[in-house]
N, C-alpha and C. Protein backbone atom coordinates (compact mmCIF):
# COMPACT_ATOMS: atom_id res chain seq x y z
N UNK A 1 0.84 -1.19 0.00
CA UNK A 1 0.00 0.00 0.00
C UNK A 1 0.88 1.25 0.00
N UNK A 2 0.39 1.93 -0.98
CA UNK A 2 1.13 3.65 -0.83
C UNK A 2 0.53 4.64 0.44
N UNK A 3 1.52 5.00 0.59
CA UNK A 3 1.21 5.47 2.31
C UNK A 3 1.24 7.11 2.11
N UNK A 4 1.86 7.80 1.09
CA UNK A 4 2.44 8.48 0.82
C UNK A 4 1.59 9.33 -0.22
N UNK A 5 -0.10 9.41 0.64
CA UNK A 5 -1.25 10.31 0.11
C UNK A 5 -0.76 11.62 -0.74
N UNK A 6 -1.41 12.37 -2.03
CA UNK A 6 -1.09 13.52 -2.10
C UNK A 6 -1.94 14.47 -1.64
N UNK A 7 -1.36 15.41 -1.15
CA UNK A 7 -1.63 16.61 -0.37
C UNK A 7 -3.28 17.19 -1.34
N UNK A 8 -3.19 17.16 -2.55
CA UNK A 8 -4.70 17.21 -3.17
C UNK A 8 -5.53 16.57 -2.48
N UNK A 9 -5.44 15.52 -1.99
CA UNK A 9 -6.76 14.25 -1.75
C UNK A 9 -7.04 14.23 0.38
N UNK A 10 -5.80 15.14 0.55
CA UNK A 10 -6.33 15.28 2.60
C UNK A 10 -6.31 16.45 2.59
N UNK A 11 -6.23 17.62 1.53
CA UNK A 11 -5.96 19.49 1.85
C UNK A 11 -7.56 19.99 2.41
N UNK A 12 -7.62 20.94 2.87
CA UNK A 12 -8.95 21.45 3.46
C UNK A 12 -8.93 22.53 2.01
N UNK A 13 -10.19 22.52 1.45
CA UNK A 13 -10.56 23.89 0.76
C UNK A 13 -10.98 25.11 1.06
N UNK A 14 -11.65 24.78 2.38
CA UNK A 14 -12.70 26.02 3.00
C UNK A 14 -11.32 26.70 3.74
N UNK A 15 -10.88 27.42 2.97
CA UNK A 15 -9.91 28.39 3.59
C UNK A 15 -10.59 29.84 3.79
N UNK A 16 -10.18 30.31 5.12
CA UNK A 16 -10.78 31.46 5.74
C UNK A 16 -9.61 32.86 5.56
N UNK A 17 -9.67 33.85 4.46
CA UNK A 17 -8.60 34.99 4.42
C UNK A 17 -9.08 35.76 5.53
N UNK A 18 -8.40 36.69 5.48
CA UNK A 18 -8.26 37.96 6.11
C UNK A 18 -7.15 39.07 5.36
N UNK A 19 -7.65 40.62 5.34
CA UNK A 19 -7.18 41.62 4.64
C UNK A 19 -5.90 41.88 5.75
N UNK A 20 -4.81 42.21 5.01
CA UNK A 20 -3.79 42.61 5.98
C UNK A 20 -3.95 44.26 6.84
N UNK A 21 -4.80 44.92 6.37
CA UNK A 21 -5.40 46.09 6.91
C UNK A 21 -6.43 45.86 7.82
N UNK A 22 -6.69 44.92 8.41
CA UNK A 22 -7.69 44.62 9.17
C UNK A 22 -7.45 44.48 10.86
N UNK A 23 -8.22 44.40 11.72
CA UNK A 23 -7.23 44.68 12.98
C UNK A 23 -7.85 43.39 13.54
N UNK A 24 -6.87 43.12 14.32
CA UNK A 24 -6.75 41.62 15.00
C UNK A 24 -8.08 41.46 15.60
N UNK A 25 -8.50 42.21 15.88
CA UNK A 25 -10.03 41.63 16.84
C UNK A 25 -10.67 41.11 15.78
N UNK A 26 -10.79 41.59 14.33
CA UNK A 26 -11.55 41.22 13.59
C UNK A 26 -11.25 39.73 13.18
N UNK A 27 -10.11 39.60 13.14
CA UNK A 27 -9.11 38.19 12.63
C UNK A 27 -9.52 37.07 13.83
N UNK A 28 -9.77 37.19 15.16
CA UNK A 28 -9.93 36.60 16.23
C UNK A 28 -11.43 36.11 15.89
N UNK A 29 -11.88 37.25 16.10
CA UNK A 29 -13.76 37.21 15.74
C UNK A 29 -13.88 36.00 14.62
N UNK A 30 -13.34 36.55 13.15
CA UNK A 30 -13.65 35.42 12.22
C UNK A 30 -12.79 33.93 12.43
N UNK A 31 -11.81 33.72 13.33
CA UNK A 31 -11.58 32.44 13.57
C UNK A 31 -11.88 31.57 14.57
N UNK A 32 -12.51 32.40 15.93
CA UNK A 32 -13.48 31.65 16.37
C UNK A 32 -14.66 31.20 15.60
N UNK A 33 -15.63 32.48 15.02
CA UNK A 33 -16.51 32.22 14.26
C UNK A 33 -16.16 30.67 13.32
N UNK A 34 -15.22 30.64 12.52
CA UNK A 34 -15.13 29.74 11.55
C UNK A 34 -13.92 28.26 12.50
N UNK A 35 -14.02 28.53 13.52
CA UNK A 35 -13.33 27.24 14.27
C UNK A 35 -12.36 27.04 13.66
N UNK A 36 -11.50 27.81 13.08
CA UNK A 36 -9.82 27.52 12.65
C UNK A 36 -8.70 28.18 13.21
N UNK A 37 -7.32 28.12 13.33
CA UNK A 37 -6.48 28.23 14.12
C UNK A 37 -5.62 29.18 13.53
N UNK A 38 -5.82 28.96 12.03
CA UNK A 38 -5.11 30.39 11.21
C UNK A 38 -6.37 31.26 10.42
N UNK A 39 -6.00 32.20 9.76
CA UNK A 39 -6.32 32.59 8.67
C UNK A 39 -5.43 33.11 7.66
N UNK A 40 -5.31 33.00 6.26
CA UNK A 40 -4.71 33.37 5.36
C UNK A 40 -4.80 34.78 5.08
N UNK A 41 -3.52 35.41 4.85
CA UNK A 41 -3.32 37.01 4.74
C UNK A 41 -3.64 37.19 3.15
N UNK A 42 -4.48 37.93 2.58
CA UNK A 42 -4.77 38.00 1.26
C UNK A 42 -4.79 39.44 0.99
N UNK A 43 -4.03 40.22 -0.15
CA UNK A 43 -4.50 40.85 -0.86
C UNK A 43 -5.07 40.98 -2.10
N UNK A 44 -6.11 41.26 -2.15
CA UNK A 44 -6.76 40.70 -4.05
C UNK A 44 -6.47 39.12 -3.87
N UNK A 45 -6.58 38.41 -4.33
CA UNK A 45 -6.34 37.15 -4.83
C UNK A 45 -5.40 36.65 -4.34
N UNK A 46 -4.12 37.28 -4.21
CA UNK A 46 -2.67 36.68 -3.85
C UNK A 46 -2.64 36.41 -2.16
N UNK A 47 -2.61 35.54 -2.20
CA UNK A 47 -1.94 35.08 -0.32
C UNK A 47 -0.41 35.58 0.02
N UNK A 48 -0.38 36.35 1.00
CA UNK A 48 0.90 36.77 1.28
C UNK A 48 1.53 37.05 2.48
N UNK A 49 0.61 36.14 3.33
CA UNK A 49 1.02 35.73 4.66
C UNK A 49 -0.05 34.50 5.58
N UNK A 50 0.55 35.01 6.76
CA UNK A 50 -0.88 33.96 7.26
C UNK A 50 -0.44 34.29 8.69
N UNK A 51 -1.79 34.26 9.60
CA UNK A 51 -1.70 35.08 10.95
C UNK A 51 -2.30 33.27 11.60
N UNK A 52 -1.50 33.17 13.14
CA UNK A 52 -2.29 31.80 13.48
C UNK A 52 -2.50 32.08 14.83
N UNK A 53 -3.07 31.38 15.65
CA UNK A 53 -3.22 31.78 17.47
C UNK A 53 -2.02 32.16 17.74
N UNK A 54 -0.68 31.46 17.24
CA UNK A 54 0.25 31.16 18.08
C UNK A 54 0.62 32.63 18.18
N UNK A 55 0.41 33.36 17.03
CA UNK A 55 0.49 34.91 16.51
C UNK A 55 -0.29 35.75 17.33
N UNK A 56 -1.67 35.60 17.87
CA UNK A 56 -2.30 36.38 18.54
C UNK A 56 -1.54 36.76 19.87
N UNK A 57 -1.52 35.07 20.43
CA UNK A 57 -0.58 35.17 21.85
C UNK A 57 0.34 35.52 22.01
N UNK A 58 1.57 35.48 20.90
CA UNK A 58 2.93 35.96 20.99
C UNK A 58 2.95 37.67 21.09
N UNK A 59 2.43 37.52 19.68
CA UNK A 59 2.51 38.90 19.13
C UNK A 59 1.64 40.45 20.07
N UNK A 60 0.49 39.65 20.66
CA UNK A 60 -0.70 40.34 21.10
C UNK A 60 -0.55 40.78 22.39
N UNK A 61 -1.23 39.88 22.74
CA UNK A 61 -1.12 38.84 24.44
C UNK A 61 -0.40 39.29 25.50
N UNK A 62 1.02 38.90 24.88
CA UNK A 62 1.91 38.79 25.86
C UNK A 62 2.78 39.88 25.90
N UNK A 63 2.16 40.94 25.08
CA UNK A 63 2.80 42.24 24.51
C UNK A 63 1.83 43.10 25.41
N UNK A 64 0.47 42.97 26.14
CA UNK A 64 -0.75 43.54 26.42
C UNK A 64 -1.17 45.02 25.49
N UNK A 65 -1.28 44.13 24.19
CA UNK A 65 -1.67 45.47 22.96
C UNK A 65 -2.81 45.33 22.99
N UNK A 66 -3.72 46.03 22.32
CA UNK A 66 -5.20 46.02 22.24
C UNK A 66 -5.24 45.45 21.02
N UNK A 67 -6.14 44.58 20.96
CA UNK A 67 -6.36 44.06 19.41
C UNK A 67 -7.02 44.37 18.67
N UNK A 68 -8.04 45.48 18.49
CA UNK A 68 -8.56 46.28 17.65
C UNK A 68 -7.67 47.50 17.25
N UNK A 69 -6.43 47.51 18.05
CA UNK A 69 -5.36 48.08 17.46
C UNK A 69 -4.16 47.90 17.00
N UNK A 70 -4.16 46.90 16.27
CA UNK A 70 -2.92 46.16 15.86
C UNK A 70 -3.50 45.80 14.41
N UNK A 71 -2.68 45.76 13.41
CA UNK A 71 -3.23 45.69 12.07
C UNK A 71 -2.56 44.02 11.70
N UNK A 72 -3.38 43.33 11.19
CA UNK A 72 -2.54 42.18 11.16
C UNK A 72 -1.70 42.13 10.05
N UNK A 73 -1.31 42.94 9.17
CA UNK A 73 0.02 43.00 8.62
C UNK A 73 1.32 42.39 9.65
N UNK A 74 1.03 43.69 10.85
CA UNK A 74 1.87 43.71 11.94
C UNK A 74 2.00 42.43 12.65
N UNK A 75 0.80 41.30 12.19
CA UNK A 75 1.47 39.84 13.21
C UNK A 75 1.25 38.87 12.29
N UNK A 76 1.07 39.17 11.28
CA UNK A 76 1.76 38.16 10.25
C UNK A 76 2.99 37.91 9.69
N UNK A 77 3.12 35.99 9.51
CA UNK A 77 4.14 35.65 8.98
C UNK A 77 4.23 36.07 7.57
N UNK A 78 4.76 36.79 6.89
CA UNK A 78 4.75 37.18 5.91
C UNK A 78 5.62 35.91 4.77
N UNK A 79 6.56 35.57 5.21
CA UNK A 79 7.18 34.42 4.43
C UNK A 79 6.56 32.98 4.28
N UNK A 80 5.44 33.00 3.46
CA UNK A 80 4.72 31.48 3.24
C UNK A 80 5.34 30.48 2.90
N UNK A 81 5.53 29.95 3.80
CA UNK A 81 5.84 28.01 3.53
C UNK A 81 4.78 27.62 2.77
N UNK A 82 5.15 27.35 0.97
CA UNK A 82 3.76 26.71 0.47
C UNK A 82 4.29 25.44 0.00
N UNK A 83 3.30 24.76 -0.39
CA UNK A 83 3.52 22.85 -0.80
C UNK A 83 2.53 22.83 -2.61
N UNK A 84 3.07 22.22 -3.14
CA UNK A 84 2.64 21.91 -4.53
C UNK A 84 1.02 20.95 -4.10
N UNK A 85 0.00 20.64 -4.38
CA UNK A 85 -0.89 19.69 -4.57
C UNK A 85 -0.34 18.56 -4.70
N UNK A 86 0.50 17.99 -5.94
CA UNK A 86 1.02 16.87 -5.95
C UNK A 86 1.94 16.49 -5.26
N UNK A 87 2.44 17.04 -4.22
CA UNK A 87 3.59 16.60 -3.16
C UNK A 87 2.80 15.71 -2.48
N UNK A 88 3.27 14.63 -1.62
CA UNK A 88 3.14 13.76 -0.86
C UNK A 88 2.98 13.98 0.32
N UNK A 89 1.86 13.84 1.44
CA UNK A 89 1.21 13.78 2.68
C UNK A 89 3.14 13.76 3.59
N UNK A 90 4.03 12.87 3.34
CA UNK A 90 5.27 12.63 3.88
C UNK A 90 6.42 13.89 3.51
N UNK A 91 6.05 14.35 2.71
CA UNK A 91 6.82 15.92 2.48
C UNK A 91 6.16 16.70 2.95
N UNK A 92 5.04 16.86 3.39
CA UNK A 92 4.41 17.79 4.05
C UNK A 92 4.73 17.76 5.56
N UNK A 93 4.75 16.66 6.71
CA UNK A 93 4.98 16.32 7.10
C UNK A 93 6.49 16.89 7.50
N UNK A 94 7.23 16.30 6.77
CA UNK A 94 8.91 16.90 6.72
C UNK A 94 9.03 18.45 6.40
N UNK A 95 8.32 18.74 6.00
CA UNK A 95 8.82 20.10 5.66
C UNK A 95 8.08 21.17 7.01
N UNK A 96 6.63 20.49 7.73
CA UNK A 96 6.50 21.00 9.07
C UNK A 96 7.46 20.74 10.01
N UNK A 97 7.57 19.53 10.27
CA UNK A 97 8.63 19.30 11.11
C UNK A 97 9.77 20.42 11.22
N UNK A 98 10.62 19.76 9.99
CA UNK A 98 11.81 20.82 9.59
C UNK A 98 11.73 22.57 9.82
N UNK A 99 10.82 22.67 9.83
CA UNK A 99 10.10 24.45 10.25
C UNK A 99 9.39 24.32 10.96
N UNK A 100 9.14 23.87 11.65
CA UNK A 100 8.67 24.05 13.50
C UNK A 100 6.97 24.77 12.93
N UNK A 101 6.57 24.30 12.01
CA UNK A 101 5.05 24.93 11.64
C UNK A 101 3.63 23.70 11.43
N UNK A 102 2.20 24.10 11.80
CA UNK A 102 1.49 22.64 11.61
C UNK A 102 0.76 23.04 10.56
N UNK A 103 1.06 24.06 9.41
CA UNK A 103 0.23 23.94 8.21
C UNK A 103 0.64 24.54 7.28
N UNK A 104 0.17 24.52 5.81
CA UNK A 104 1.12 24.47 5.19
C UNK A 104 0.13 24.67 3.92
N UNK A 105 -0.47 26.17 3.31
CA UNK A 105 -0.96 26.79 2.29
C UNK A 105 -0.53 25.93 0.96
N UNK A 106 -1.59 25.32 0.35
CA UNK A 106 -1.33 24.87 -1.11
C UNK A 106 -1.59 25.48 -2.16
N UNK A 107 -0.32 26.03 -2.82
CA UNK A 107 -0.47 26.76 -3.80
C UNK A 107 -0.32 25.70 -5.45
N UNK A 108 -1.25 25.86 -6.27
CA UNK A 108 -1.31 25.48 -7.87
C UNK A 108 -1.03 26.76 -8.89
N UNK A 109 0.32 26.77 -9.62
CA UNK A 109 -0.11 27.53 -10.62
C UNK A 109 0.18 28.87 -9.85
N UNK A 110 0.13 29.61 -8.90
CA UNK A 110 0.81 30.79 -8.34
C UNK A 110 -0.62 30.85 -7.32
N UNK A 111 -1.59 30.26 -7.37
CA UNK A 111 -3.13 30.43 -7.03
C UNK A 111 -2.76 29.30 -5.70
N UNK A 112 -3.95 30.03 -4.61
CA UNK A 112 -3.86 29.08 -3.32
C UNK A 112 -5.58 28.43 -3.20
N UNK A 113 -5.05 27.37 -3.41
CA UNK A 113 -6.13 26.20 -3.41
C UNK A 113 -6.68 25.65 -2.14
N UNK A 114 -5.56 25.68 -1.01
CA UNK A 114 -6.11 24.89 0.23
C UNK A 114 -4.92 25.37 1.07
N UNK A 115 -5.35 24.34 2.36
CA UNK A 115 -4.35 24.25 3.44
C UNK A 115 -4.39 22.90 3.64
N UNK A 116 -3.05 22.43 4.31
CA UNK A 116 -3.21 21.08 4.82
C UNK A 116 -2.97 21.29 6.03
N UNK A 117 -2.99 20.90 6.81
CA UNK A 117 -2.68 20.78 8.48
C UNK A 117 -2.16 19.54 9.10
N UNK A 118 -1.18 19.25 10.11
CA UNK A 118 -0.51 18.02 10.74
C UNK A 118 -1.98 17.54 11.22
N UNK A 119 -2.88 17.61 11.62
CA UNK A 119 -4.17 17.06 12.37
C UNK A 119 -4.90 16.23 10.80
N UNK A 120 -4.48 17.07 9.58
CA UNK A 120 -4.92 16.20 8.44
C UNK A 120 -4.84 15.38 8.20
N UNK A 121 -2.74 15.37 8.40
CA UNK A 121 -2.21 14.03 7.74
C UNK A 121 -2.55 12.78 8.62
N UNK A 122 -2.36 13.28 9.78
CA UNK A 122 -2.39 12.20 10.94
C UNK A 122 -3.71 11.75 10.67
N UNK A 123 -5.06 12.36 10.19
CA UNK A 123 -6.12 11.41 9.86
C UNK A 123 -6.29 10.61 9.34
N UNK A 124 -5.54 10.16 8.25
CA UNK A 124 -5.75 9.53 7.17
C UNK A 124 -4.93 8.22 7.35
N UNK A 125 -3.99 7.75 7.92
CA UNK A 125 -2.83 6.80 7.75
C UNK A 125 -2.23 6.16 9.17
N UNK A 126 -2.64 5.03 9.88
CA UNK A 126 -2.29 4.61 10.95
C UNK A 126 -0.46 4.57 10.29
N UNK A 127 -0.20 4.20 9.44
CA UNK A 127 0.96 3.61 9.33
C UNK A 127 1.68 5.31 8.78
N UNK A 128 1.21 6.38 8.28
CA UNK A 128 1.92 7.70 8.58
C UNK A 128 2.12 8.33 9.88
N UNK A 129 1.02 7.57 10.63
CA UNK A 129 1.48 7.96 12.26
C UNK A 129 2.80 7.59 12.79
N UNK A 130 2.90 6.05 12.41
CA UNK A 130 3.90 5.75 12.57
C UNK A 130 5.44 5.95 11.59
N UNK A 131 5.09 6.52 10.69
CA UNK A 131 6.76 7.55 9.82
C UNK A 131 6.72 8.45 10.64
N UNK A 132 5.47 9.40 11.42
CA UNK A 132 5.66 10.40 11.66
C UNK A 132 6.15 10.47 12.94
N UNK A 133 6.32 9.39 13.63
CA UNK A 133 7.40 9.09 15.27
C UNK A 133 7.98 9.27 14.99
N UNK A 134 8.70 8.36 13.32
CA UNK A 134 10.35 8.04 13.69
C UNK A 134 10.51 9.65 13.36
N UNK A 135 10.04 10.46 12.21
CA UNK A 135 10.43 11.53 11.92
C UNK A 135 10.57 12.22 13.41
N UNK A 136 9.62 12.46 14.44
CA UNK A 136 9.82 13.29 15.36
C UNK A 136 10.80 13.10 16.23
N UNK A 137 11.16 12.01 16.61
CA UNK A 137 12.55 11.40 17.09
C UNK A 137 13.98 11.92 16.38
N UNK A 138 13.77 11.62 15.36
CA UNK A 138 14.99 11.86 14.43
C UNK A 138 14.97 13.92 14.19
N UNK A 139 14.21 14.39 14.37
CA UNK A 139 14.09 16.24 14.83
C UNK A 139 14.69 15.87 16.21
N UNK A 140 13.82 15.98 16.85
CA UNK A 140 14.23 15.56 18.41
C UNK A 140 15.92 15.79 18.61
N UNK A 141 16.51 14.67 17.94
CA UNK A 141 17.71 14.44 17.71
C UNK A 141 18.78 15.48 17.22
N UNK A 142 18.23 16.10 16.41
CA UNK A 142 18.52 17.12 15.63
C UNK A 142 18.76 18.50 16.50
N UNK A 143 17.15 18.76 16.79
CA UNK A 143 17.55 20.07 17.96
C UNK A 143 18.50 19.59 19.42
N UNK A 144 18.63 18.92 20.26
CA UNK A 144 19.66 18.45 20.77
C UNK A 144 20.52 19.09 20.44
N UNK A 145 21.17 18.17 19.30
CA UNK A 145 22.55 18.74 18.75
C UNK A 145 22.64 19.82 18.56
N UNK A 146 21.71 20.62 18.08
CA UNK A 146 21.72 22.04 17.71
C UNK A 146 21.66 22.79 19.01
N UNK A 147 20.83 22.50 20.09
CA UNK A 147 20.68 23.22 21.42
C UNK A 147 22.70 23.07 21.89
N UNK A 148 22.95 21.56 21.51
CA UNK A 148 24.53 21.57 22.53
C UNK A 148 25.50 22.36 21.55
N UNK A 149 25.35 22.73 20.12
CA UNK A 149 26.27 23.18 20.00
C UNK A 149 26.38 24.49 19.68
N UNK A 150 25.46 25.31 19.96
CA UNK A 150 25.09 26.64 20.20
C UNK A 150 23.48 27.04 21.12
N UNK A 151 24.26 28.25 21.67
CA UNK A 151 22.86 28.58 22.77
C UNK A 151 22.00 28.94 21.39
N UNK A 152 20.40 28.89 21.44
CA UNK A 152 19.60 29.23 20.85
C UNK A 152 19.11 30.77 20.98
N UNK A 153 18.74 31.87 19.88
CA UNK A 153 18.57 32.88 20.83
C UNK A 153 17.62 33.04 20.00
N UNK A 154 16.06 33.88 20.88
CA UNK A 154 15.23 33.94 20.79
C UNK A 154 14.90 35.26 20.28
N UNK A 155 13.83 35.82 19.89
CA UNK A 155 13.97 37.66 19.21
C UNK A 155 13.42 37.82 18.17
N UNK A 156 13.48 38.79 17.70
CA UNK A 156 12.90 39.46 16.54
C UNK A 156 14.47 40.00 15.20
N UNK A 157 13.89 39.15 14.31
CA UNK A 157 15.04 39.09 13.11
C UNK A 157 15.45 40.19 12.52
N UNK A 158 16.82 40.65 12.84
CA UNK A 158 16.91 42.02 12.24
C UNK A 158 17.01 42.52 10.77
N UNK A 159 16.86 41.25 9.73
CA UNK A 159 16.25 41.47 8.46
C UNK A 159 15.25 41.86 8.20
N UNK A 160 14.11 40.62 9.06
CA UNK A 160 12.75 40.93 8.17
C UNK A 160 11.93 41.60 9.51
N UNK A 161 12.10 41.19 10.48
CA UNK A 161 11.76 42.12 11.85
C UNK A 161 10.39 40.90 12.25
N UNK A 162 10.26 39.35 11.62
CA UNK A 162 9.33 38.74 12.61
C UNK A 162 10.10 38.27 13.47
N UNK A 163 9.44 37.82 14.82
CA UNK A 163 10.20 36.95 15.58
C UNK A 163 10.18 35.59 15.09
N UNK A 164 11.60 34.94 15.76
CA UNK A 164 11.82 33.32 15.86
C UNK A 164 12.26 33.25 17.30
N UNK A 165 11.99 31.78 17.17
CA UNK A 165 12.39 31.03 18.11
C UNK A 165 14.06 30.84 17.78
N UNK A 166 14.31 31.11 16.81
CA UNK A 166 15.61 30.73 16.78
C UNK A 166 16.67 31.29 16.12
N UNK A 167 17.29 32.28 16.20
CA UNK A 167 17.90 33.42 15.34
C UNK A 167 19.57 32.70 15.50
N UNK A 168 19.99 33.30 13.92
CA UNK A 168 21.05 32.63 13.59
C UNK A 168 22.32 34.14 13.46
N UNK A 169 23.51 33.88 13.94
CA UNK A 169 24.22 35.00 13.75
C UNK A 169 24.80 35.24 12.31
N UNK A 170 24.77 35.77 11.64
CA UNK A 170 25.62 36.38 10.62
C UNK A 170 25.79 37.73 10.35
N UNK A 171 27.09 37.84 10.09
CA UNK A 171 27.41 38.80 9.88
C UNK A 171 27.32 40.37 10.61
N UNK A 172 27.35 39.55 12.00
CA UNK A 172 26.82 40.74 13.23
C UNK A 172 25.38 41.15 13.24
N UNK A 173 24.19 39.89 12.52
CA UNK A 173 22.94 40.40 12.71
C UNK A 173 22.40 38.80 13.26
N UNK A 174 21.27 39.00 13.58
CA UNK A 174 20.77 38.26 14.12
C UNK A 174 19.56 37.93 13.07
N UNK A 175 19.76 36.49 12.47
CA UNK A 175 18.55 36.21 11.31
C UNK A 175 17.60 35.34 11.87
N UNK A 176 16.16 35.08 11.60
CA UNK A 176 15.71 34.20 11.36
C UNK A 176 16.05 32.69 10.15
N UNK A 177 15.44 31.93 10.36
CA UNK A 177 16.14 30.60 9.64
C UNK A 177 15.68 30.97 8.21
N UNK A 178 14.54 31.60 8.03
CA UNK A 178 14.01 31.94 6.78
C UNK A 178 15.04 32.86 6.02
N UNK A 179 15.05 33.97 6.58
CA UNK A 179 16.15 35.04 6.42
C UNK A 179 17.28 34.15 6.48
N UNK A 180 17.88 33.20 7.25
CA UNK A 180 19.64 32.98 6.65
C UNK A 180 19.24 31.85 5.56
N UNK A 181 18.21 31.01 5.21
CA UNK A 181 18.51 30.37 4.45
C UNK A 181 17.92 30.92 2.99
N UNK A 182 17.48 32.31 3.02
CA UNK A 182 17.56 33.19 1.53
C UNK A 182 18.92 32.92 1.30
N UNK A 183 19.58 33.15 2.42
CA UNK A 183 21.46 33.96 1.63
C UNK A 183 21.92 32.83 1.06
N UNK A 184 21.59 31.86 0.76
CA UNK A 184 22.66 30.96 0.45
C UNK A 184 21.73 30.20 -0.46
């Protein structure tokens, strides 16, 4: 059996935008309303970010801003992690992992068709549950090494100015992983 679903056949369609001029209460409002955890940043047609809880709390929250005053330009990820349709449920998978993210905008053709989500893949495949241990083990493994052989530092990227969890030094700045792995 092929285990190794494409991302067309488990993606959600009912994707919920939001205008990047819009202020977070409104973004909150429509994702309780619509029971989802992100919404997609859209201008006209084009997707060009995506705002998720983890964004409300970081960005919001724990900042004590008002959220009818915060524009969600301002707490969106602006750099989209997107996945082809025909990629495989197991690259999707790897490529969350690998970026510390649980969803993952499907773009066709320059056009965004869906989202998939880790709660997707895991529906579909007792036996992708089980790739998706060893994969988390084998990360696991990974940050370790990465925690012992440099402190991790936490902040806001002095390229693109979102925060990470994990900023990388070059060149006397402090990058996000997105930002250092443009340069190269």
């Amino acid at each position: 059996m092929d285990v190794d679903i494409p991302v067309k056949d488990i993606m959600s369609t009912n994707i919920i935008g939001i205008s990047p001029d819009d202020p977070a209460d409104i973004a909150a409002k429509r994702m309780s309303r619509h029971d989802v955890g992100n919404l997609i940043v859209m201008e006209g047609r084009k997707a060009i970010g995506i705002v998720t809880e983890e964004d409300f709390v970081r960005k919001i929250v724990a900042k004590n801003l008002i959220p009818r005053s915060v524009k969600i330009r301002d707490i969106m990820t602006s750099s989209l992690i997107t996945i082809s349709p025909n990629a495989g449920a197991i690259s999707a998978m790897e490529i969350m992992l690998k970026r510390g993210i649980r969803r993952l905008p499907v773009i066709d053709n320059g056009e965004l068709i869906g989202i998939i989500t880790f709660k997707d893949i895991l529906s579909i495949s007792p036996e992708l549950n089980r790739i998706l241990i060893d994969m988390i083990k084998i990360n696991d493994i990974y940050l370790v090494e990465r925690i012992k052989e440099r402190e991790i530092i936490q902040g806001k990227c002095d390229k693109c100015g979102n925060f990470s969890q994990s900023l990388n030094e070059y060149e006397g700045m402090l990058i996000c992983d997105d930002c250092y792995d443009a340069l190269f």
